[in-house]
Protein backbone atom coordinates (compact mmCIF):
# COMPACT_ATOMS: atom_id res chain seq x y z
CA UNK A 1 97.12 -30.50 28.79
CA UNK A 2 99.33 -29.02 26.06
CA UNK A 3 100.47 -25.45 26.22
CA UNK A 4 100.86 -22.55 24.16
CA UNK A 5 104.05 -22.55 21.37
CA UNK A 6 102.61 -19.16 19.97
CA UNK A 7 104.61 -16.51 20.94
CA UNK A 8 101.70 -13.94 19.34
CA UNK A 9 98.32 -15.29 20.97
CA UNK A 10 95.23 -13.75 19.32
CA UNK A 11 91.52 -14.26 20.00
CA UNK A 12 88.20 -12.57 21.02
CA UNK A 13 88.11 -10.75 23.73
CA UNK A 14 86.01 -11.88 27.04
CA UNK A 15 86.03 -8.85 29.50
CA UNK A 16 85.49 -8.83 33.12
CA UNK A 17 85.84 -6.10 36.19
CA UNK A 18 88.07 -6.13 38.63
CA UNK A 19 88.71 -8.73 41.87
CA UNK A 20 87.01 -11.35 39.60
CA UNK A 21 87.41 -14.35 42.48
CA UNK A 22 88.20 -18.14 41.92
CA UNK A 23 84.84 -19.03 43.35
CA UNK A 24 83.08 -17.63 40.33
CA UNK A 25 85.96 -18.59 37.78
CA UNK A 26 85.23 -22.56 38.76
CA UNK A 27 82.38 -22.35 41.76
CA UNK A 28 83.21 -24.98 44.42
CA UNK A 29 80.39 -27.01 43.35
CA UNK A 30 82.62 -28.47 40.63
CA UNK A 31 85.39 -28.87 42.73
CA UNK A 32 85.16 -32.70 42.92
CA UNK A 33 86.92 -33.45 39.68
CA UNK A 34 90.19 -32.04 38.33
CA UNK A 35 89.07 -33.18 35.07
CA UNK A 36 89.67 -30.43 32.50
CA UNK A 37 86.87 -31.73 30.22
CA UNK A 38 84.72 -31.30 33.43
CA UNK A 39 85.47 -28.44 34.48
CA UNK A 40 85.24 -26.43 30.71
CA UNK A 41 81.85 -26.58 30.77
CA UNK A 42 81.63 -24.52 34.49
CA UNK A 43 84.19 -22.20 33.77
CA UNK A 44 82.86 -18.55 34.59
CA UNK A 45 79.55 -19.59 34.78
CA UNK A 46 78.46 -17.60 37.74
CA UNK A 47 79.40 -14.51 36.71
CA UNK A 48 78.99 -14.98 32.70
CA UNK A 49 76.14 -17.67 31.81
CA UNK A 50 76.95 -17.62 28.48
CA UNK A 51 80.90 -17.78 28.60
CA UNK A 52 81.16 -21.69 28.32
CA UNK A 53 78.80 -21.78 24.73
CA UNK A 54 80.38 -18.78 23.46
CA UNK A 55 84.13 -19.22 23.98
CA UNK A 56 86.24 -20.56 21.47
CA UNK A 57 89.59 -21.90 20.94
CA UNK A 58 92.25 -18.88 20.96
CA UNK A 59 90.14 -16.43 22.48
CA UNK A 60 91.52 -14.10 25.56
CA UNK A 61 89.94 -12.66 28.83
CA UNK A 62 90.99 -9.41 29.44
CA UNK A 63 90.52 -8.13 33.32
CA UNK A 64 90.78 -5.88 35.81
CA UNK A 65 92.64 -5.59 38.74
CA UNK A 66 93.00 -8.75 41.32
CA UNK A 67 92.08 -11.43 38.75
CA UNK A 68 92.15 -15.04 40.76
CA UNK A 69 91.87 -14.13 43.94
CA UNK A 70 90.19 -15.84 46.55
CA UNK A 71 90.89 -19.66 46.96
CA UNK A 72 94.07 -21.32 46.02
CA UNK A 73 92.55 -24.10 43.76
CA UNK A 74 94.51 -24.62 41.10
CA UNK A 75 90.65 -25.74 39.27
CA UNK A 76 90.12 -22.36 38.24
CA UNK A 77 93.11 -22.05 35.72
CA UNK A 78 93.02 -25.60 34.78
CA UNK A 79 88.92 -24.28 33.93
CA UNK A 80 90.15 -21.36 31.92
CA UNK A 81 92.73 -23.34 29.70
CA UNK A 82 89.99 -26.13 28.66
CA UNK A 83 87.56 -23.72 27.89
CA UNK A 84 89.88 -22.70 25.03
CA UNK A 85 91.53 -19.75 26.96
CA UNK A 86 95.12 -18.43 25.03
CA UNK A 87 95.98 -16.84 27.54
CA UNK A 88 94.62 -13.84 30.83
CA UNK A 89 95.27 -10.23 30.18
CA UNK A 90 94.76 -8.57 33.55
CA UNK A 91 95.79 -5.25 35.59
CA UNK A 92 96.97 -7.39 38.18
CA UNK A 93 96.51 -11.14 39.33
CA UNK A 94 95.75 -13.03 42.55
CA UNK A 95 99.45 -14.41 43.87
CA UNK A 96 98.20 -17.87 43.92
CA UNK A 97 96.43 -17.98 40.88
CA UNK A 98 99.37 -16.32 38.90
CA UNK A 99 101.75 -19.43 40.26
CA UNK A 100 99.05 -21.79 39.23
CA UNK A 101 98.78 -20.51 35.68
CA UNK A 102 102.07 -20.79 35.29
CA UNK A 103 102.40 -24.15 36.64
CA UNK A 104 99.83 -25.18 34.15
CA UNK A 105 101.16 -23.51 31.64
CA UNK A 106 98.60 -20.92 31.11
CA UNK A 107 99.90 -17.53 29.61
CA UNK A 108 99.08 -14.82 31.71
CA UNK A 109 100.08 -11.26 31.17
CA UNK A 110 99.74 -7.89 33.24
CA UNK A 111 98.96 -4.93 31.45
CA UNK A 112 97.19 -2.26 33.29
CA UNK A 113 96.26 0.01 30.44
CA UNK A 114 94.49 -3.14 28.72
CA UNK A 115 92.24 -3.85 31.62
CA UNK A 116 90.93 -0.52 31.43
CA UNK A 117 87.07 -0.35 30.88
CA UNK A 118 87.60 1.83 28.32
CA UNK A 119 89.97 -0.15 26.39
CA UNK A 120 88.82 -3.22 25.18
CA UNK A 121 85.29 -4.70 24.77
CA UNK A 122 83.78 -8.09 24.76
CA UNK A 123 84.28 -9.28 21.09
CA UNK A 124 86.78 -7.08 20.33
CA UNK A 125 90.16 -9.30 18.65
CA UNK A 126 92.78 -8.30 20.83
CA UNK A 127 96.33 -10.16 20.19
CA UNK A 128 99.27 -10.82 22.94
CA UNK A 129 103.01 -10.99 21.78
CA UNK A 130 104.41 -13.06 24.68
CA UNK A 131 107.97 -12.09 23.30
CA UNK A 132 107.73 -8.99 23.65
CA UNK A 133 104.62 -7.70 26.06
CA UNK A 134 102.92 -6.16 23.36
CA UNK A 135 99.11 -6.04 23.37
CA UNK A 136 96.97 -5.00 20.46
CA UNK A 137 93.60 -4.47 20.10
CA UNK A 138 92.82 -5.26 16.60
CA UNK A 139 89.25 -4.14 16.65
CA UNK A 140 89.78 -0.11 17.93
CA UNK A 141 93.74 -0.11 17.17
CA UNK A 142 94.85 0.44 20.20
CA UNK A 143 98.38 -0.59 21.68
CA UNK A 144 99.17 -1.47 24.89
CA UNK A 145 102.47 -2.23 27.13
CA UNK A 146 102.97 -5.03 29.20
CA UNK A 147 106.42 -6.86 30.59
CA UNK A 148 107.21 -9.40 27.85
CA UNK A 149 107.13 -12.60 29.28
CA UNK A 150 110.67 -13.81 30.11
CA UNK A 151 112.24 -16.97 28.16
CA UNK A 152 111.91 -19.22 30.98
CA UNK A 153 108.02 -18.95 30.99
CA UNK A 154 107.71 -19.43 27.41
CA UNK A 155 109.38 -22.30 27.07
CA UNK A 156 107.24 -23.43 30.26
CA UNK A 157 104.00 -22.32 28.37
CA UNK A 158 105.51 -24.40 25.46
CA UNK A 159 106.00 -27.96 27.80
CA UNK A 160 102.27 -27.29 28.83
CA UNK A 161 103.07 -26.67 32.01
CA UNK A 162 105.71 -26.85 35.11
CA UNK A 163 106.04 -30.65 35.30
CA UNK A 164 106.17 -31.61 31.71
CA UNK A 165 108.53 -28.66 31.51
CA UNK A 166 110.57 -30.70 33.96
CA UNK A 167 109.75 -34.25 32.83
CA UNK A 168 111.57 -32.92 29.53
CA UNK A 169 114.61 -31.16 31.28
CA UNK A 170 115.10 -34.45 33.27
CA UNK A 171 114.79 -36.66 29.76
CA UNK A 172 117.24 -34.80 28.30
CA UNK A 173 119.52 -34.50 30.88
CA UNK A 174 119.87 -38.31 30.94
């Protein structure tokens, strides 16, 4: 799994409510493969049938409050990423799905103002500056604040995750 180099991410938007749970972001009927191939095809399927044929490469959800909660599987980011996912935009994320994302390398911002209903809709082109928390909906023109995304994380995002991030630390170090 390779991660994101792009410090401005920009895509279509996907929009969901609030407390959207792990269960329904990779159902547990899918769980027996960690297979990100595999899993694409499920992703979000049980609350958005047509998610899995209509996303595309580069495209962003934007969510409400809560987003991963539920389960700890680590499945349901690994699902978002191979379905072509830049990167979450959500009011707030589940603990343990936040730490997964990361680990995967999986951009994930918080931006309250973003996940408002009223603030972006599905299709809309929304883009994500990673450097420096900015969030723009290109379709209405609206700006949005978020905390940029510190250093650290992007060159984590940039490894593709937390153990090629190390793999590469440790290479170099030698």
């Amino acid at each position: 799994m390779s991660g994101s180099s792009k410090k401005i991410l920009a895509g279509r938007a996907w929009v969901y409510g609030e407390n959207v749970n792990t269960d329904v972001i990779i159902p547990a009927r899918y769980l027996n493969t960690s297979d990100p191939e595999r899993l694409a095809p499920h992703c979000m399927e049980d609350i958005d049938s047509a998610f899995a044929d209509g996303v595309a490469q580069g495209d962003i959800i934007v969510a409400g409050n809560n987003f991963g909660c539920g389960s700890s599987r680590e499945h349901a980011p690994i699902a978002i990423m191979a379905s072509g996912i830049s990167c979450v935009i959500a009011g707030s994320f589940g603990r343990i799905f936040f730490r997964n994302a990361i680990n995967i390398g999986l951009p994930i911002l918080e931006c309250p103002e973003a996940a408002l209903s009223s603030a972006v809709s599905k299709g809309d082109r929304i883009e994500a500056d990673l450097q420096t928390g900015r969030v723009l909906n290109i379709t209405n023109g609206r700006e949005f604040a978020s905390n940029p995304i510190p250093e650290f994380l992007q060159s984590l995002f940039s490894a593709g995750g937390l153990v090629p991030y190390v793999r590469k630390r440790l290479e170099s170090a030698s």
